[in-house]
Protein backbone atom coordinates (compact mmCIF):
# COMPACT_ATOMS: atom_id res chain seq x y z
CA UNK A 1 52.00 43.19 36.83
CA UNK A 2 48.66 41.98 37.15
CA UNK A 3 45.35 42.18 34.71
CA UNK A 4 42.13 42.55 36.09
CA UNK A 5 38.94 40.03 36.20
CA UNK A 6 35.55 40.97 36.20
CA UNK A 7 34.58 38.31 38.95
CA UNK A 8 35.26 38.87 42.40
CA UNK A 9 36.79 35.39 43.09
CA UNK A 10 39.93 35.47 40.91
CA UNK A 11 42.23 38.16 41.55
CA UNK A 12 44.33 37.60 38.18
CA UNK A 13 44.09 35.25 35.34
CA UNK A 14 45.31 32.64 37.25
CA UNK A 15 49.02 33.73 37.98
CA UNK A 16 50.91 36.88 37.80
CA UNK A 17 51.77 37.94 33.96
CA UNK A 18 55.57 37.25 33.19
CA UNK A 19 57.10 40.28 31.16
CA UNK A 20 55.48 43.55 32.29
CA UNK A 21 56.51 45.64 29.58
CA UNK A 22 54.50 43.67 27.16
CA UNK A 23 51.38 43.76 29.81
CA UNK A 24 51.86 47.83 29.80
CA UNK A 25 51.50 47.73 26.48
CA UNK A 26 47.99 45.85 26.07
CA UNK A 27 46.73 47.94 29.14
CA UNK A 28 44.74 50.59 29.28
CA UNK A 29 43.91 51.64 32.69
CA UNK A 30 46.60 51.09 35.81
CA UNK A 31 46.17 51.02 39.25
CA UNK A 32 49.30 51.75 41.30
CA UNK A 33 48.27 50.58 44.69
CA UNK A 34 50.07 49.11 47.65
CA UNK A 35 47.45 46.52 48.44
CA UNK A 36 47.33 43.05 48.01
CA UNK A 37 43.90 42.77 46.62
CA UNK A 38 42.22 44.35 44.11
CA UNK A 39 39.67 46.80 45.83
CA UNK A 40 36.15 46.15 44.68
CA UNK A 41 35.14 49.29 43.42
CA UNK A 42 37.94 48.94 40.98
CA UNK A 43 36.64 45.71 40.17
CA UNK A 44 33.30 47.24 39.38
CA UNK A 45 34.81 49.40 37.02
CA UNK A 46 36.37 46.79 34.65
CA UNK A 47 33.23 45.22 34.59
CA UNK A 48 31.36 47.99 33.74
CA UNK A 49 34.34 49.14 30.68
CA UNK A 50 35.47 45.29 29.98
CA UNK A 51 34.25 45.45 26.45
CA UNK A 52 36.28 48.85 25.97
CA UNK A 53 39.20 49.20 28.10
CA UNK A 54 41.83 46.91 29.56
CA UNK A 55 42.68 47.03 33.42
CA UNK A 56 46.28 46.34 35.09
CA UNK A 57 47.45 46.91 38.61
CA UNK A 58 50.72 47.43 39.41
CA UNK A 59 51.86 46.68 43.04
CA UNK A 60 54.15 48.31 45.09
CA UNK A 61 56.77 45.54 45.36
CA UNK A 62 57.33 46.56 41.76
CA UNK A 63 59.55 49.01 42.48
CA UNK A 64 61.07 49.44 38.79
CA UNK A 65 57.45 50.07 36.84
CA UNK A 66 57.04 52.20 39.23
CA UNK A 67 60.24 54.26 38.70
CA UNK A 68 59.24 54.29 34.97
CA UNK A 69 55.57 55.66 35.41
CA UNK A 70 56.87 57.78 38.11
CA UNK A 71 54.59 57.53 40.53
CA UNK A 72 55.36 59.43 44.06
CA UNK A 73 52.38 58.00 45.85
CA UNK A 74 49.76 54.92 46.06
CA UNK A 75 47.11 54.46 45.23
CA UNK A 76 47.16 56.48 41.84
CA UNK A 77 45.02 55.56 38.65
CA UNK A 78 46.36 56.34 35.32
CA UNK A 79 45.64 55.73 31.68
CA UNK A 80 48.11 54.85 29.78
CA UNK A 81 48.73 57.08 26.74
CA UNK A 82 51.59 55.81 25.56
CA UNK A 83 53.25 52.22 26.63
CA UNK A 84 56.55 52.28 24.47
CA UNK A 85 57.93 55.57 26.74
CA UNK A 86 55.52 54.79 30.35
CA UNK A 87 53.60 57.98 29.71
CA UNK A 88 50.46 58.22 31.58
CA UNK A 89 47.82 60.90 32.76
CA UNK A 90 46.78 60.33 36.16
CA UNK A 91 43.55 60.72 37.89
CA UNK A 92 43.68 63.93 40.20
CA UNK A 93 40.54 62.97 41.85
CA UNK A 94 41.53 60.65 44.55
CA UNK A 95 40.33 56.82 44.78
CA UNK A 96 36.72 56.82 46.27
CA UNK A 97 34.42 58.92 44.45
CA UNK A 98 33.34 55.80 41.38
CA UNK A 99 31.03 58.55 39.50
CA UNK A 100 33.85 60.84 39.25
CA UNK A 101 36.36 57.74 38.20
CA UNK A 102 33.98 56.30 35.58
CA UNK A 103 33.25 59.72 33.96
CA UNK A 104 37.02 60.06 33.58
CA UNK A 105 37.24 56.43 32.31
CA UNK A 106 34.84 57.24 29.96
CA UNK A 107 36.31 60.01 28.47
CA UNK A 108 39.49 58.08 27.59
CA UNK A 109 37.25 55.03 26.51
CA UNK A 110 35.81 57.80 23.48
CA UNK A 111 38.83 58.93 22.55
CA UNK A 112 40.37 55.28 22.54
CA UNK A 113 36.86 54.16 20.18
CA UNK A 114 37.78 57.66 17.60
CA UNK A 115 41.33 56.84 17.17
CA UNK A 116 40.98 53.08 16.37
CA UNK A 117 38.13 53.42 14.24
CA UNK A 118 37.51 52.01 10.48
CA UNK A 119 38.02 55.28 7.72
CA UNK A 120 34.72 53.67 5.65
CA UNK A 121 36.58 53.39 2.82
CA UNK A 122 38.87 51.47 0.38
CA UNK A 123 42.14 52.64 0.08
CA UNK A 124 45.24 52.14 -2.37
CA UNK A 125 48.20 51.25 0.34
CA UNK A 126 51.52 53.09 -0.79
CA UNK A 127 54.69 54.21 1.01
CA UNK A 128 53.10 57.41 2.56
CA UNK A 129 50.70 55.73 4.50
CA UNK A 130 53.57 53.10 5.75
CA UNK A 131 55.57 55.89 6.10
CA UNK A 132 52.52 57.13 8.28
CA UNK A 133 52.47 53.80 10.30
CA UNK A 134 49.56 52.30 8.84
CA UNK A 135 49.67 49.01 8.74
CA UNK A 136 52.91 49.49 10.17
CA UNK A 137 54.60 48.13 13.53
CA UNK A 138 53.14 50.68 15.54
CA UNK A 139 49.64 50.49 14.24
CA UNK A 140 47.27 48.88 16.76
CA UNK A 141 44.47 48.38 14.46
CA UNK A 142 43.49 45.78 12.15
CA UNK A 143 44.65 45.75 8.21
CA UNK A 144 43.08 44.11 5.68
CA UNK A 145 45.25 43.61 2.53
CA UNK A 146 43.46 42.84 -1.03
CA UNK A 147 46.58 41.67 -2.79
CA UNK A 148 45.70 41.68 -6.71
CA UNK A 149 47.61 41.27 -10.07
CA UNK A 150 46.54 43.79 -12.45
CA UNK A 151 43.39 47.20 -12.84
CA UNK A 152 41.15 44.61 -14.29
CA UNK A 153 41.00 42.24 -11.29
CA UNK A 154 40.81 45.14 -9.04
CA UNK A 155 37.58 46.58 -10.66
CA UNK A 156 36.19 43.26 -10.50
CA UNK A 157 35.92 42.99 -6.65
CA UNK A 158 36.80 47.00 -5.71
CA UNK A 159 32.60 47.63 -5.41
CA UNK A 160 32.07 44.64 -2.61
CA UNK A 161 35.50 45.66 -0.98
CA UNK A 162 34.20 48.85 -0.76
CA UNK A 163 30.72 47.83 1.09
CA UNK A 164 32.94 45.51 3.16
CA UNK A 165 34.98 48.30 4.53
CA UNK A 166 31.68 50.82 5.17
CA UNK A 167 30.54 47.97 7.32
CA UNK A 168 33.54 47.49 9.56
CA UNK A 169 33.06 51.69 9.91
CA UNK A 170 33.04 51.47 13.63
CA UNK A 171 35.55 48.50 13.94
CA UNK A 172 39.46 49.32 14.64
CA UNK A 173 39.91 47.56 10.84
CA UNK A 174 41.32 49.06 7.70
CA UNK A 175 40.64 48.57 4.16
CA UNK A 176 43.50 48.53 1.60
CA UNK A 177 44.45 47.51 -1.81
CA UNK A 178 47.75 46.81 -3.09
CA UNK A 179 49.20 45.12 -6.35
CA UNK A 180 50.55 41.82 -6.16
CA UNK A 181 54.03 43.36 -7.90
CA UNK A 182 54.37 45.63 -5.20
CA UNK A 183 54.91 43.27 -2.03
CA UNK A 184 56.72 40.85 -1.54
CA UNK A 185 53.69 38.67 -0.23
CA UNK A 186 55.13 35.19 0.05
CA UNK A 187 57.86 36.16 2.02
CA UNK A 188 55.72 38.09 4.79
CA UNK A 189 53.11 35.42 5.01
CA UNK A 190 55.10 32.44 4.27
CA UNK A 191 52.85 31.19 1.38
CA UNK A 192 52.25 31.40 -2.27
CA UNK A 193 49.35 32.15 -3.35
CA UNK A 194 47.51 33.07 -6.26
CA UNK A 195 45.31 36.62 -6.71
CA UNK A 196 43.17 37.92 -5.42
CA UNK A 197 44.42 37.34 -1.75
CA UNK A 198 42.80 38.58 1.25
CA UNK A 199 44.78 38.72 4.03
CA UNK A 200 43.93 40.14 7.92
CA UNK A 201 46.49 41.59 9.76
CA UNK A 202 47.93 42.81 13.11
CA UNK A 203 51.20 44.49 12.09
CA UNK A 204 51.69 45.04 15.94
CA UNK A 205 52.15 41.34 16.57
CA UNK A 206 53.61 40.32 12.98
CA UNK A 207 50.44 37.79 12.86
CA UNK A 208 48.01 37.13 10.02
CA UNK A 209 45.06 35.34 9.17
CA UNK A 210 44.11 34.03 5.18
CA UNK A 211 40.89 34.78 3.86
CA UNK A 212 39.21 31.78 2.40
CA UNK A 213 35.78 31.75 0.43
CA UNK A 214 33.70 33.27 -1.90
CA UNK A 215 34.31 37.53 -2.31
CA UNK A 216 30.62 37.88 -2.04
CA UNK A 217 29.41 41.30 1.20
CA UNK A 218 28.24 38.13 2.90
CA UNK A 219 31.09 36.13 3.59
CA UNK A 220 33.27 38.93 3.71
CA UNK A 221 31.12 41.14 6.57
CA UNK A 222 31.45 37.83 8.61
CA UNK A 223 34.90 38.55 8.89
CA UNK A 224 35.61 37.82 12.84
CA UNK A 225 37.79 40.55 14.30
CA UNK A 226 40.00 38.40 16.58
CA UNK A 227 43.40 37.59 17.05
CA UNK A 228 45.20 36.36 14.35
CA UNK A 229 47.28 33.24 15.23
CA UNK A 230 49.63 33.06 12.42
CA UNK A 231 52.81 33.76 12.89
CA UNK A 232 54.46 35.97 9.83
CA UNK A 233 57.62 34.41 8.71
CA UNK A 234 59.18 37.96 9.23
CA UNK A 235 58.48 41.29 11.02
CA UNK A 236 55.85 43.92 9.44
CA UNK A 237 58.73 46.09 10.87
CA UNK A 238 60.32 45.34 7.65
CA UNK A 239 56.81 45.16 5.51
CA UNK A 240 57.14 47.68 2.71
CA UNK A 241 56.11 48.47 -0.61
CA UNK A 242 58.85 47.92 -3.77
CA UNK A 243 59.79 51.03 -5.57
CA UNK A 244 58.82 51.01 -8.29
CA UNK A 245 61.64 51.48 -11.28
């Protein structure tokens, strides 16, 4: 399994990617092709989309993605709709016509942008949304956790949380609150520490970042959505909310 580059001198990222299922599942757009380079109007594409859609190419020496995705003939392009069971929807439209190609790209690209946006708003986390996969092992956006002790502390910070989150609108990140009795914080994170606690996570990848710094709209709307690099001391597959007595 291979990613693309937006240059034309480096076919890959410098080597091919060991463990293809965990490529398909960062990938976007596939090319199934039985050539050994990257063709350049495909190249041209993931320029054009880099800052909204991920491009793979599988060849045809790999014989068992293929089986999975099912593909009966090269080349095919596909976006991927769902890595976990190698569902895709292929282009019908051949491999030649790029107008035709981006327009379907695009398409895909907008609904991609809708699903993983921000809500706007502030929200108390409880089992039904975990239940609902937010912040959950399945969700590829962002969470943001404001982990406070009591109604009073809440109150205190709820109004900038709440301009924080209308400015990340557009941004796959999430807003929530949650009490500091009802998660078992410094086992997930590995730490801790005292409330409030801000904390930015990718449940997908069980990694976390700590906030650190004033709760002022500034600091907080500087918040870099990147990878988090901390590793959680468990999986957010078993992140959940006591029940309450």
């Amino acid at each position: 399994f291979f990613f693309f580059n937006d240059t034309a001198t480096t076919e890959i990222y410098t080597e091919q990617i060991v463990g293809s299922v965990r490529c398909v599942q960062e990938t976007d757009i596939i090319l199934f092709t039985a050539k050994k380079s990257t063709p350049p109007m495909m190249r041209a594409l993931s320029k054009e989309f880099k800052q909204y859609l991920v491009f793979g190419e599988v060849r045809q020496s790999e014989q068992e993605l293929l089986k999975r995705f099912k593909i009966e003939s090269l080349p095919t392009i596909a976006v991927v709709t769902d890595p976990e069971n190698y569902e895709i929807i292929k282009y019908e439209g051949g491999t030649t016509n790029k107008d035709q190609i981006a327009k379907f790209f695009r398409e895909y690209a907008y609904q991609k942008a809708q699903k993983h946006r921000g809500t706007g708003k502030l929200e108390q986390l409880n089992p039904n949304k975990l239940e609902n996969q937010h912040c959950g092992p399945k969700d590829q956006n962002f969470c943001t956790l404001f982990i406070y002790q009591n109604s009073n502390q809440l109150s205190q910070y709820q109004e900038v949380l709440q301009k924080v989150a209308s400015f990340f609108l557009d941004d796959p990140i999430r807003f929530y609150t949650v009490e500091q009795g009802s998660i078992n914080a410094d086992e997930i994170f590995g730490t801790s520490a005292s409330t409030p606690q801000l904390v930015v996570l990718r449940s997908k990848r069980s990694k976390f970042e700590n906030f650190s710094g004033d709760y002022t709209v500034e600091n907080l709307s500087l918040i870099h959505i990147s990878e988090p690099t901390r590793q959680a001391e468990i999986s957010y597959a078993v992140f959940c909310l006591k029940k309450k007595k």
